[in-house]
N, C-alpha and C. Protein backbone atom coordinates (compact mmCIF):
# COMPACT_ATOMS: atom_id res chain seq x y z
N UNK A 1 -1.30 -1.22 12.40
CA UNK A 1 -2.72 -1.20 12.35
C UNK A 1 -3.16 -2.52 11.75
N UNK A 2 -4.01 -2.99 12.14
CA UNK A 2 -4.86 -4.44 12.09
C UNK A 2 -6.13 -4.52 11.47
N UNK A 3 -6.17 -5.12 10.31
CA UNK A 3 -7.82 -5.07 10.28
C UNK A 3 -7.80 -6.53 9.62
N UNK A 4 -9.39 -6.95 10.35
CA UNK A 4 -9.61 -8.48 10.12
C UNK A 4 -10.49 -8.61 9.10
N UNK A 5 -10.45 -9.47 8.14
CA UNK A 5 -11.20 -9.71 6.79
C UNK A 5 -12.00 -10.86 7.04
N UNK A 6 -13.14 -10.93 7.42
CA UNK A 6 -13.78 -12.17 7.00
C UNK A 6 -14.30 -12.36 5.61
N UNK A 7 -14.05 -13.71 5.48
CA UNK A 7 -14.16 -14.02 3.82
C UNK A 7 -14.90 -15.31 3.64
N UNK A 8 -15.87 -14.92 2.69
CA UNK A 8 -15.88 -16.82 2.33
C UNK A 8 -16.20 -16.97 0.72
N UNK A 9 -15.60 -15.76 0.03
CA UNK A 9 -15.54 -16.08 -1.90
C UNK A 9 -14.43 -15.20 -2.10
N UNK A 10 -13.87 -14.95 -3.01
CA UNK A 10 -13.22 -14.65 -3.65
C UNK A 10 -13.15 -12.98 -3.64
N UNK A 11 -12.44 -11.96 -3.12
CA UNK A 11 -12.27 -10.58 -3.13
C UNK A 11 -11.31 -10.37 -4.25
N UNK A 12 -11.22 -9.12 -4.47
CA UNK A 12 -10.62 -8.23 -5.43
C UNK A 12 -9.88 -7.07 -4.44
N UNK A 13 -8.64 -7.13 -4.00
CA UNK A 13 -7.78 -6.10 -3.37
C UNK A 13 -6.81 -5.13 -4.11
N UNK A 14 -7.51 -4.05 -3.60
CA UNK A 14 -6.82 -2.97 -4.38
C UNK A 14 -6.05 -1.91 -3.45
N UNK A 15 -4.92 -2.30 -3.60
CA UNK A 15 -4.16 -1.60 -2.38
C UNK A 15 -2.95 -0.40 -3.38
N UNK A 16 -3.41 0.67 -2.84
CA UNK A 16 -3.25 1.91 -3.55
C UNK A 16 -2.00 2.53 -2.42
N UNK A 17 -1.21 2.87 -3.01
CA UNK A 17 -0.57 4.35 -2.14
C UNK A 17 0.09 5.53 -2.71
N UNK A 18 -0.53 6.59 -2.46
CA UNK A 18 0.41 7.98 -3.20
C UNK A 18 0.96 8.04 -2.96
N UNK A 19 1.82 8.16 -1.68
CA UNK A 19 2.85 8.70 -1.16
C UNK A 19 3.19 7.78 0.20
N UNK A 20 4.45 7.08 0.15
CA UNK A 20 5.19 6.04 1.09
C UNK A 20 6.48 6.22 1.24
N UNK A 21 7.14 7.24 1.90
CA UNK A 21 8.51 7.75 2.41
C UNK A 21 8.72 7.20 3.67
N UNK A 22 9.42 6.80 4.35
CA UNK A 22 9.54 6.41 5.78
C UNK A 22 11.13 6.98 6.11
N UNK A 23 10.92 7.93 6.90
CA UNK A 23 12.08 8.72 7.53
C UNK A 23 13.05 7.84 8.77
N UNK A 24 13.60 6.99 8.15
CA UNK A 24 14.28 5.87 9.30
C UNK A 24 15.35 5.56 8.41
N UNK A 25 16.42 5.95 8.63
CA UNK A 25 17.81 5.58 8.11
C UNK A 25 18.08 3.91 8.40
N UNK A 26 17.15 3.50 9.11
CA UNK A 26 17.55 1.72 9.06
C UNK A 26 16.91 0.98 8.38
N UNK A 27 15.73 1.73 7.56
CA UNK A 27 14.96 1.41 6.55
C UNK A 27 16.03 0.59 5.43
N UNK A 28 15.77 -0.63 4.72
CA UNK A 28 16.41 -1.23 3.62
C UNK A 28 15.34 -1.47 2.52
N UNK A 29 15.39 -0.89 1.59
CA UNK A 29 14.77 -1.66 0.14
C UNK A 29 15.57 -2.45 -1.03
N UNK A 30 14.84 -2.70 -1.44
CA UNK A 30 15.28 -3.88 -2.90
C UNK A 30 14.24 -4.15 -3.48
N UNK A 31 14.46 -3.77 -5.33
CA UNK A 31 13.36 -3.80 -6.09
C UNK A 31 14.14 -4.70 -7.26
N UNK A 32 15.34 -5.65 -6.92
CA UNK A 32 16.10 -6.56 -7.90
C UNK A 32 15.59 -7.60 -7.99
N UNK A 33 15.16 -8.16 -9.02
CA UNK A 33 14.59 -9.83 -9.12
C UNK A 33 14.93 -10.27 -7.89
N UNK A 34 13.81 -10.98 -7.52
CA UNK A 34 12.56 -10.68 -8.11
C UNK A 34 12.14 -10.40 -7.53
N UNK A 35 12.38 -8.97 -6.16
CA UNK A 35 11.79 -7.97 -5.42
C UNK A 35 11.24 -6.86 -6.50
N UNK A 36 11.42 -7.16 -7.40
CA UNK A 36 10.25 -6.35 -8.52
C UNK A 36 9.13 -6.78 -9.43
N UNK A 37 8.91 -7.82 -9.12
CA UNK A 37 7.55 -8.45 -9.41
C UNK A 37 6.23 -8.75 -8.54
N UNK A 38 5.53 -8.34 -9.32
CA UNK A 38 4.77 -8.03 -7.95
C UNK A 38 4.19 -9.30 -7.76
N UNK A 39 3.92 -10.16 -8.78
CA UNK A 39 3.73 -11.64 -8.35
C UNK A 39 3.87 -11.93 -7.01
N UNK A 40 5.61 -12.02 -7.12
CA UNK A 40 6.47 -12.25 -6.13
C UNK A 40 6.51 -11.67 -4.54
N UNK A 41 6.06 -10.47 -5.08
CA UNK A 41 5.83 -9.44 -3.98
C UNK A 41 4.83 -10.31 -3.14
N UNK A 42 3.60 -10.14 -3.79
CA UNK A 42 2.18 -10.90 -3.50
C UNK A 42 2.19 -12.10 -2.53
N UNK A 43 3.19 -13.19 -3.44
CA UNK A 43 2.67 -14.74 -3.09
C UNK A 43 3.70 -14.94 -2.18
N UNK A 44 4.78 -14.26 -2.07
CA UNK A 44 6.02 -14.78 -0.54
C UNK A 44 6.19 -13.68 -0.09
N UNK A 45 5.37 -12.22 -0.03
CA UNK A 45 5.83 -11.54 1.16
C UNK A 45 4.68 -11.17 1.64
N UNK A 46 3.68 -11.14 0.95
CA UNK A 46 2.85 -10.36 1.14
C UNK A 46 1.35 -11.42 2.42
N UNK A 47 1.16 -12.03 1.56
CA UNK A 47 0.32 -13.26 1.61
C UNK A 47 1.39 -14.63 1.62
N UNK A 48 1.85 -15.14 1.19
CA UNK A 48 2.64 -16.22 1.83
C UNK A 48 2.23 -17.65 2.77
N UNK A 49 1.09 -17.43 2.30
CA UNK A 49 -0.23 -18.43 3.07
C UNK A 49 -0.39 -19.60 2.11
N UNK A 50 -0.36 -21.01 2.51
CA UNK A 50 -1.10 -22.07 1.46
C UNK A 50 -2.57 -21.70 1.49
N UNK A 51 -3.29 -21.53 2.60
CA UNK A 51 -4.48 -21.19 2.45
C UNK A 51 -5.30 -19.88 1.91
N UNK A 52 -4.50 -19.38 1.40
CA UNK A 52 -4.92 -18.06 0.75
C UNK A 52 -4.51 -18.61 -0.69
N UNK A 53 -5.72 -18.26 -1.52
CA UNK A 53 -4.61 -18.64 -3.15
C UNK A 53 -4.91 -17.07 -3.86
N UNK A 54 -4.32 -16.66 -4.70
CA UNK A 54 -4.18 -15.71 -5.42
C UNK A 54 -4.48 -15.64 -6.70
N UNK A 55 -4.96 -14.08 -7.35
CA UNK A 55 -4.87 -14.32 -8.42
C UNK A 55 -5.20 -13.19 -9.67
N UNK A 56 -4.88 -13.14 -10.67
CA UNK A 56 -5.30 -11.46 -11.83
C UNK A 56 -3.87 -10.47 -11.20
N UNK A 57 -2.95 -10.75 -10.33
CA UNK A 57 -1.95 -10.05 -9.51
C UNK A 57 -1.76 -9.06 -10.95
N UNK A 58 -1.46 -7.91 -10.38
CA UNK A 58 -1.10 -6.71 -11.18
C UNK A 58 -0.29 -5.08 -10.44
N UNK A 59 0.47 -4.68 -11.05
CA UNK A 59 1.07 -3.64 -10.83
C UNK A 59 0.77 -2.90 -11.46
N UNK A 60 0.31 -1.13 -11.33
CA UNK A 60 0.53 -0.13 -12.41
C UNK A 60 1.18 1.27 -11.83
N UNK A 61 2.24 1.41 -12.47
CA UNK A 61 3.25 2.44 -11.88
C UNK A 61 4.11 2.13 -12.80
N UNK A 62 5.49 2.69 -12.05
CA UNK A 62 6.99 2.40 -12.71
C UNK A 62 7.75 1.55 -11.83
N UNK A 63 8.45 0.57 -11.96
CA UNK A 63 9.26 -0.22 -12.03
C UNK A 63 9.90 0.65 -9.88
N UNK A 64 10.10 1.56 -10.37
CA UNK A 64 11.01 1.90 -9.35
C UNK A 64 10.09 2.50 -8.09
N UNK A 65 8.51 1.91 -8.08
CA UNK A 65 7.76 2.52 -7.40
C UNK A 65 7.26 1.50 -6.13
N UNK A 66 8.10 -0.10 -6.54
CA UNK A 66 7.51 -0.99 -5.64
C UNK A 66 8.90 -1.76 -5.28
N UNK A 67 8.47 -2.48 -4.26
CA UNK A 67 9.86 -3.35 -4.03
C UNK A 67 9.32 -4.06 -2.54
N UNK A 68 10.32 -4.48 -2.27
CA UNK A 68 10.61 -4.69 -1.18
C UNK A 68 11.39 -4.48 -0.20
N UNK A 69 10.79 -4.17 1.37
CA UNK A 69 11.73 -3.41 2.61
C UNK A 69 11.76 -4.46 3.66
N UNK A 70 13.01 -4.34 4.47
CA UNK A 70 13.33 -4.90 5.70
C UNK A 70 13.27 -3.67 6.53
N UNK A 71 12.96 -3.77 7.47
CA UNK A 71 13.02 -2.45 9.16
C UNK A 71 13.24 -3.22 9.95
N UNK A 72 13.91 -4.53 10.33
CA UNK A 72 13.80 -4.78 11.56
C UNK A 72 14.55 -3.96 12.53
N UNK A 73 15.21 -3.27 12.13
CA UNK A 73 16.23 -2.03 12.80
C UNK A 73 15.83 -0.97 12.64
N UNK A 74 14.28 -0.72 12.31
CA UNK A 74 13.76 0.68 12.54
C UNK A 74 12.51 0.58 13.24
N UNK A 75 11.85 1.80 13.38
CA UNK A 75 10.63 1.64 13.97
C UNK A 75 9.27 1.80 13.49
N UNK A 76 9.33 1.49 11.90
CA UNK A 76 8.57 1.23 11.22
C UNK A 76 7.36 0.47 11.60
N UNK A 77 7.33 -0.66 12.62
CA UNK A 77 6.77 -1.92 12.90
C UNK A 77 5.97 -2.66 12.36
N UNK A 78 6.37 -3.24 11.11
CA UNK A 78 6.54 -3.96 10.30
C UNK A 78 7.43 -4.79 9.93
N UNK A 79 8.41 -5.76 10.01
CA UNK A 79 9.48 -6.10 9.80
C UNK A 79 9.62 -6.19 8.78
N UNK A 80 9.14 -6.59 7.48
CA UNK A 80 9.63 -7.10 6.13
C UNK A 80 8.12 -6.99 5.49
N UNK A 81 8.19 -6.19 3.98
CA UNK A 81 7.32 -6.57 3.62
C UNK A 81 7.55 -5.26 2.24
N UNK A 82 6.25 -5.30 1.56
CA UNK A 82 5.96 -4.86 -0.11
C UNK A 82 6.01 -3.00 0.33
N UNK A 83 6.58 -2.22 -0.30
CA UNK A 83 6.88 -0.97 -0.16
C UNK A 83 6.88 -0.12 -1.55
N UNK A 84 5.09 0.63 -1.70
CA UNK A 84 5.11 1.32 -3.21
C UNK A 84 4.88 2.49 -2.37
N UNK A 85 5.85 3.73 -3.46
CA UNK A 85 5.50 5.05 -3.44
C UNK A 85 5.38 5.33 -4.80
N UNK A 86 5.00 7.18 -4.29
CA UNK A 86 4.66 8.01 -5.65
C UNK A 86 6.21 8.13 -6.62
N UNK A 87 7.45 8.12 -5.14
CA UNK A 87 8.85 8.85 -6.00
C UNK A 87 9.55 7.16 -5.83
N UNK A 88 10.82 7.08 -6.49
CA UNK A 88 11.97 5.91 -6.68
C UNK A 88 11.43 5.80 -4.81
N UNK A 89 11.44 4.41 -4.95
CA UNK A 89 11.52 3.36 -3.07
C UNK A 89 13.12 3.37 -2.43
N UNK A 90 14.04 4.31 -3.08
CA UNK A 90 15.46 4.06 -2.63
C UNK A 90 15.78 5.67 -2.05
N UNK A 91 14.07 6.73 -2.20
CA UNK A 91 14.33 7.92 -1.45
C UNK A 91 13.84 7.46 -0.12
N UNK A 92 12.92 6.21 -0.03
CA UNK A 92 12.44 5.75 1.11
C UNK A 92 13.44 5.70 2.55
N UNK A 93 14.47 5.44 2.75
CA UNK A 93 15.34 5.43 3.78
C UNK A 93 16.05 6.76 4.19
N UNK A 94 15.78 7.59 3.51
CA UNK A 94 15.81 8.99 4.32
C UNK A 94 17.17 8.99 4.51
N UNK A 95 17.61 10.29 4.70
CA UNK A 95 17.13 10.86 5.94
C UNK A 95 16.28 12.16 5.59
N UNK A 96 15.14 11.88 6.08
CA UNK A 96 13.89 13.17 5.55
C UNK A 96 14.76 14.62 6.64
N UNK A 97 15.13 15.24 5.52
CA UNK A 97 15.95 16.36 6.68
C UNK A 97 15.38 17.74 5.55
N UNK A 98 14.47 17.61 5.10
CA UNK A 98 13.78 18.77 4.53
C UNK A 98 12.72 19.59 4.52
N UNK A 99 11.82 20.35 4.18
CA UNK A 99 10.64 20.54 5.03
C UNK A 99 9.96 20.29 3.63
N UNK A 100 10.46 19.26 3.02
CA UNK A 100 9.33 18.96 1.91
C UNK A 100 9.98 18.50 0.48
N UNK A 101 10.41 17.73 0.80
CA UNK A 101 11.04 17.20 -0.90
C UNK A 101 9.73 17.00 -1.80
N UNK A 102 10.52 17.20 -3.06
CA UNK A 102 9.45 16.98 -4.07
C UNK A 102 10.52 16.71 -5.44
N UNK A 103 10.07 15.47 -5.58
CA UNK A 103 10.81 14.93 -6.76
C UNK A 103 10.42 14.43 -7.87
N UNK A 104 9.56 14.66 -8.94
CA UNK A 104 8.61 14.29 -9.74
C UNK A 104 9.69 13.78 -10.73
N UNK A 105 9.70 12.41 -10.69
CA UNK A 105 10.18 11.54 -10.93
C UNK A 105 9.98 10.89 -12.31
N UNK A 106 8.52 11.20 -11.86
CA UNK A 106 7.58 9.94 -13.02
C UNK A 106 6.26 10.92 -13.98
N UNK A 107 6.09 10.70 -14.44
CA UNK A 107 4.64 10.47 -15.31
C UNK A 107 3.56 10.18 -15.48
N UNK A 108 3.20 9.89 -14.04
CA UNK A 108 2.39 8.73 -14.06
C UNK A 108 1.23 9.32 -13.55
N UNK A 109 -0.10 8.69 -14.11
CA UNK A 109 -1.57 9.52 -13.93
C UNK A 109 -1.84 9.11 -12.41
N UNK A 110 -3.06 9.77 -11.79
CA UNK A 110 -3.19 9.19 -10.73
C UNK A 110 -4.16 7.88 -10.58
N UNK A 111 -5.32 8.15 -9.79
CA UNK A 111 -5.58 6.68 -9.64
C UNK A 111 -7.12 7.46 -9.05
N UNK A 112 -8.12 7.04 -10.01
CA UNK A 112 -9.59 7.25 -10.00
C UNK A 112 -10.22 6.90 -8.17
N UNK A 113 -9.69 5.40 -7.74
CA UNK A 113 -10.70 5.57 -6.72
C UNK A 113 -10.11 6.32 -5.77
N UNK A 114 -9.01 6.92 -5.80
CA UNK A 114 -7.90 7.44 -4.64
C UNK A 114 -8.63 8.78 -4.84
N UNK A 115 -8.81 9.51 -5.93
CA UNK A 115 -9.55 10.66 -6.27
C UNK A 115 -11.02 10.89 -5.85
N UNK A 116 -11.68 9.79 -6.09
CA UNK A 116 -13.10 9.80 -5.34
C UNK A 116 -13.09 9.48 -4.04
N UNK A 117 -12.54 8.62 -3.53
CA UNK A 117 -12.30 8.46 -1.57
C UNK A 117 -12.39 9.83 -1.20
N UNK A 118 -11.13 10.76 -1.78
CA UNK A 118 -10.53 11.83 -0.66
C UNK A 118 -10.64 12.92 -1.70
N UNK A 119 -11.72 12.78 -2.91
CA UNK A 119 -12.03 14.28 -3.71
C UNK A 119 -10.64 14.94 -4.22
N UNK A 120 -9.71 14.34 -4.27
CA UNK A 120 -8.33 15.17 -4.63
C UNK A 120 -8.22 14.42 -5.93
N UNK A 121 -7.14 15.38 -6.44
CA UNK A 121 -6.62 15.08 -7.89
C UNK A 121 -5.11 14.60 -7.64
N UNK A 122 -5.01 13.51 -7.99
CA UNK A 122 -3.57 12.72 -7.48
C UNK A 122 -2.76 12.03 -9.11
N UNK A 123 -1.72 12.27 -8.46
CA UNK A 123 0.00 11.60 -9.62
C UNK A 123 0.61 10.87 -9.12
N UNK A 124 0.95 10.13 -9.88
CA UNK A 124 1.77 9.21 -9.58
C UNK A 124 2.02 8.24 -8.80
N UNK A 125 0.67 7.40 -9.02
CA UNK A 125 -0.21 6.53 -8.55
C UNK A 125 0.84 5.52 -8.29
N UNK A 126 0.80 4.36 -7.66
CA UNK A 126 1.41 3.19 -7.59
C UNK A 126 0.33 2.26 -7.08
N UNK A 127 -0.10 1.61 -7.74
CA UNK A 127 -1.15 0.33 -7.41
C UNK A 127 -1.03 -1.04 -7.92
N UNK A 128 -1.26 -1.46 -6.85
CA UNK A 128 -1.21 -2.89 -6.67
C UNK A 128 -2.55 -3.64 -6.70
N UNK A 129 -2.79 -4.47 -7.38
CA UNK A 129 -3.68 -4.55 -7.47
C UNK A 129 -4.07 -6.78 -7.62
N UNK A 130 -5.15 -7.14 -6.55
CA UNK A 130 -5.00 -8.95 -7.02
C UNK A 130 -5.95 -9.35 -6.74
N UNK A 131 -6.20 -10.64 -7.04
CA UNK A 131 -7.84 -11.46 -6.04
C UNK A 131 -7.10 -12.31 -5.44
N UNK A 132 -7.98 -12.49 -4.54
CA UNK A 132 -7.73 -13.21 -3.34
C UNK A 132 -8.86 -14.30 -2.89
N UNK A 133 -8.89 -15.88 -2.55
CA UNK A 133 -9.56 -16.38 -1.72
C UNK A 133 -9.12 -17.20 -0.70
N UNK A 134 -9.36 -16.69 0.74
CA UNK A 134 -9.07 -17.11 1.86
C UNK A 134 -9.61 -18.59 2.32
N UNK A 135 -9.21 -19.77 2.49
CA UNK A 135 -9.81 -21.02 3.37
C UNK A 135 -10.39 -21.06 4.66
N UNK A 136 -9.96 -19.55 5.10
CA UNK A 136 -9.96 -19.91 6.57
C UNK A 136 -11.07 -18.58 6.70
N UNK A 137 -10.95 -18.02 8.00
CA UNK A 137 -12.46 -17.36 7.90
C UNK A 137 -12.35 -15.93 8.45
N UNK A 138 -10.84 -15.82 8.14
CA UNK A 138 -10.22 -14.38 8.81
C UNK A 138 -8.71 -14.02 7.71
N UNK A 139 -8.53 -13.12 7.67
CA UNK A 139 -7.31 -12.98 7.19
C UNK A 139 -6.84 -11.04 7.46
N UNK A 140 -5.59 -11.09 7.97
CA UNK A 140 -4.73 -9.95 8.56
C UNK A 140 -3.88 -9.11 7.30
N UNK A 141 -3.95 -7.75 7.42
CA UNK A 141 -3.44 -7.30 6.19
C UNK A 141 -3.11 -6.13 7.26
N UNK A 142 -1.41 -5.91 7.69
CA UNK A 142 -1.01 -4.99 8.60
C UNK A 142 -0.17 -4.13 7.67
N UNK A 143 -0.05 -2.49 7.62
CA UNK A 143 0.24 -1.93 6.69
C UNK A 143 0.47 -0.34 7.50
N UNK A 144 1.61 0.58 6.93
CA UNK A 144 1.94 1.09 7.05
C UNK A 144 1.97 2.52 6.31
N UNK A 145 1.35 3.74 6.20
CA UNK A 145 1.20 5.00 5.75
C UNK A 145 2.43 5.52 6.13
N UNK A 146 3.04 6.01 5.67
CA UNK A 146 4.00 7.32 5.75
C UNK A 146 4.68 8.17 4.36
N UNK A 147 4.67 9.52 5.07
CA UNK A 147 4.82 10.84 4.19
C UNK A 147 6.15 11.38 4.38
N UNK A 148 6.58 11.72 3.59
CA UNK A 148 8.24 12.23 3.39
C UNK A 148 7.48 14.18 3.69
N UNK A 149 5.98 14.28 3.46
CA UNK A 149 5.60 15.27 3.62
C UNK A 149 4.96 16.08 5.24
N UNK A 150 5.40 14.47 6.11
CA UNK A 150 4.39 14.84 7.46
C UNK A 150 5.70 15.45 8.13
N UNK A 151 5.80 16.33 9.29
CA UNK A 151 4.36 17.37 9.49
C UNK A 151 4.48 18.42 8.40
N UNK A 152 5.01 19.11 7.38
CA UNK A 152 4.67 20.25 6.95
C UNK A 152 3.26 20.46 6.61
N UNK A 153 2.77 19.20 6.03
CA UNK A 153 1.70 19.34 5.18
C UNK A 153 0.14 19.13 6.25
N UNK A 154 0.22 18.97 7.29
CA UNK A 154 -0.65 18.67 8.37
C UNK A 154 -1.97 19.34 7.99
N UNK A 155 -3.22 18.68 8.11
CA UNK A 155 -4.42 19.32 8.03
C UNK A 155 -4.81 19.55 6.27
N UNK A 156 -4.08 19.00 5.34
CA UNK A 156 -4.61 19.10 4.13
C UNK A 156 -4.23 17.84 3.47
N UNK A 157 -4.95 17.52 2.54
CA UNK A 157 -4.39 16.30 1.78
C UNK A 157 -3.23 17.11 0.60
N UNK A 158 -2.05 16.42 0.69
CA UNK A 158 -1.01 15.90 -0.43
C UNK A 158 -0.80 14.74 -0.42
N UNK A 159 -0.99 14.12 0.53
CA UNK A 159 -0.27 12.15 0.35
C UNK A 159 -1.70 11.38 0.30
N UNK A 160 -2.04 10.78 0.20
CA UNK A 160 -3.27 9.65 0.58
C UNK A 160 -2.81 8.22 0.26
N UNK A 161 -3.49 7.58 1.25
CA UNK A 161 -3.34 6.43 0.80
C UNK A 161 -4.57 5.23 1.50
N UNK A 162 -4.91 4.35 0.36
CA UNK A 162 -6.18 3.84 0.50
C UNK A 162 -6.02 2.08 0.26
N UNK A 163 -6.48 1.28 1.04
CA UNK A 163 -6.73 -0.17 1.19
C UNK A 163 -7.93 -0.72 0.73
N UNK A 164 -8.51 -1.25 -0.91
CA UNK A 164 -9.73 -1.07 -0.65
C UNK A 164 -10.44 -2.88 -1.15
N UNK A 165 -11.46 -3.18 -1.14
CA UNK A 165 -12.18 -4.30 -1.04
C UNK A 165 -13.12 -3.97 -2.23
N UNK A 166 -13.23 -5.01 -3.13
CA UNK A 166 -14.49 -5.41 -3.79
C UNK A 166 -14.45 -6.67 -3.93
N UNK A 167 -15.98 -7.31 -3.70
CA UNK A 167 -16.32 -8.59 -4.05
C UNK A 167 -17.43 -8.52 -2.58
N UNK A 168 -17.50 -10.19 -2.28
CA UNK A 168 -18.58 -10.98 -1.63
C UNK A 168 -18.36 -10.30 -0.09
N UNK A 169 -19.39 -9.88 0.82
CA UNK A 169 -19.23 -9.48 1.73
C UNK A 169 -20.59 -10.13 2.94
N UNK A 170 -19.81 -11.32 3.44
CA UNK A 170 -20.35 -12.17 4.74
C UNK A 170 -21.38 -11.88 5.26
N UNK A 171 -21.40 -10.64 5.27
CA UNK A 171 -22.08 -9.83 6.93
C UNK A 171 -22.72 -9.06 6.09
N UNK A 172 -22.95 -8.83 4.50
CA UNK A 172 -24.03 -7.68 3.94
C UNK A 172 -23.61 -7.45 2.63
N UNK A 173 -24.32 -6.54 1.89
CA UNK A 173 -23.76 -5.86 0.08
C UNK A 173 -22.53 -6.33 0.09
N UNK A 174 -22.37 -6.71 -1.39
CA UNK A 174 -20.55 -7.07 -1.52
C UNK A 174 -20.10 -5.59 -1.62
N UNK A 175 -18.73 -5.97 -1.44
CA UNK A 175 -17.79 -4.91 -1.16
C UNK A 175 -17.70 -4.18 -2.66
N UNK A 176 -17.35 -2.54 -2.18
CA UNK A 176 -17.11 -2.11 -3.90
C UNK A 176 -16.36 -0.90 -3.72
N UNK A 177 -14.83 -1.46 -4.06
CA UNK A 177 -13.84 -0.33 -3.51
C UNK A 177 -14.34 -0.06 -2.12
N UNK A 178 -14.62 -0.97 -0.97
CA UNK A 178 -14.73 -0.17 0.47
C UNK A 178 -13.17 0.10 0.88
N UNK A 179 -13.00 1.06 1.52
CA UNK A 179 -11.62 1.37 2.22
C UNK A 179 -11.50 0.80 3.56
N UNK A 180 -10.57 0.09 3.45
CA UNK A 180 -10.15 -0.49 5.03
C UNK A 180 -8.88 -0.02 5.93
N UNK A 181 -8.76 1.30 5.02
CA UNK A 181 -7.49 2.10 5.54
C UNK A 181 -7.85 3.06 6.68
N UNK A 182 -8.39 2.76 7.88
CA UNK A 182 -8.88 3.65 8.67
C UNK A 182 -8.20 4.01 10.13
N UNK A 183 -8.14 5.02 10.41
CA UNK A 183 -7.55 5.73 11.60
C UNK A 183 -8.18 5.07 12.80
N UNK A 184 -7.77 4.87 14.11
CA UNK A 184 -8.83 3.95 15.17
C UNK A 184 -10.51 4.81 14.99
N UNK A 185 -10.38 6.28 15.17
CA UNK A 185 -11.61 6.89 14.86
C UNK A 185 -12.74 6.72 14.03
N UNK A 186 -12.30 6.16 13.15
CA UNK A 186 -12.95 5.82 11.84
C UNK A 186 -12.82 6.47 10.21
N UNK A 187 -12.07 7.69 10.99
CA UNK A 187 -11.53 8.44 9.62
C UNK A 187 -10.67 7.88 8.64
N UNK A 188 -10.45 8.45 7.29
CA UNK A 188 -9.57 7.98 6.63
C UNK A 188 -8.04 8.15 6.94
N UNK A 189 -7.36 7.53 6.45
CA UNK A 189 -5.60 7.44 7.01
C UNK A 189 -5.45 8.56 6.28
């Protein structure tokens, strides 16, 4: 999924996910220096642009909630890139052969705007969180949802996950927490 950012000041990206399992045994992660900084994460996997500069970069979770994945041998379609869930990123490669794992892992509170988007009460937040200003007059942020819970859980929220924008907005009101995580329909992911 694709969505185009026009920019011309400085945004605030807050890229949230509850729940990021991907059921593909060719799935690879690594959260070892310095695939565990999210700096790092940020400025060479994520964005990796001279013309983008960065900045305030921040993580809040546990250690074992972000990293980095390769799929070029799955069908993820994504090839390489930043991978946070709610449980450890090393249940991420599956093989999801259950009708619902649940591994409460962590401790961790959830995450206020994830709760107001989708009205749910959420744990074990993993957010990422940076500013950003683009040179150029577009910028691509391709990203991937998946549930260690789909299909059992179909038709109700347990997983969510939200892409969201604040700051200067080109075309009207600046942005404030808008979600850019949207289904082709317009619904939320």
């Amino acid at each position: 999924m694709n969505n185009i950012l026009h920019i011309s000041k400085s945004l605030t990206l807050l890229f949230f996910i509850i729940s990021f399992k991907i059921a593909n045994a060719q799935l690879a992660v690594d959260n070892a220096p310095p695939n565990n900084s999210a700096a790092f994460l940020v400025n060479n996997i994520l964005i990796n642009d001279p013309l983008v500069n960065t900045s305030n970069i921040s993580f809040t979770g546990d250690a074992q909630q972000i990293g980095y994945f390769n799929s070029v041998n799955s069908n993820v379609g994504i090839e390489t890139g930043i991978i946070l869930s709610t449980g450890e990123i090393w249940e991420a490669p599956g093989p999801n052969n259950s009708g619902g794992e649940y591994n409460e892992c962590f401790d961790i509170s959830g995450n206020s705007i994830i709760e107001n988007e989708f009205d749910i009460n959420s744990n074990d937040a993993a957010n990422l969180t940076f500013n950003f200003i683009a040179q150029g007059n577009s910028l691509d942020f391709n990203y991937v949802f998946a549930s260690e819970e789909y299909p059992e859980w179909v038709g109700g929220f347990n997983d969510a996950f939200g892409f969201f924008l604040s700051g200067p907005n080109p075309d009207g009101p600046n942005y404030n927490n808008y979600n850019i995580a949207l289904l082709p329909n317009g619904d939320n992911v």
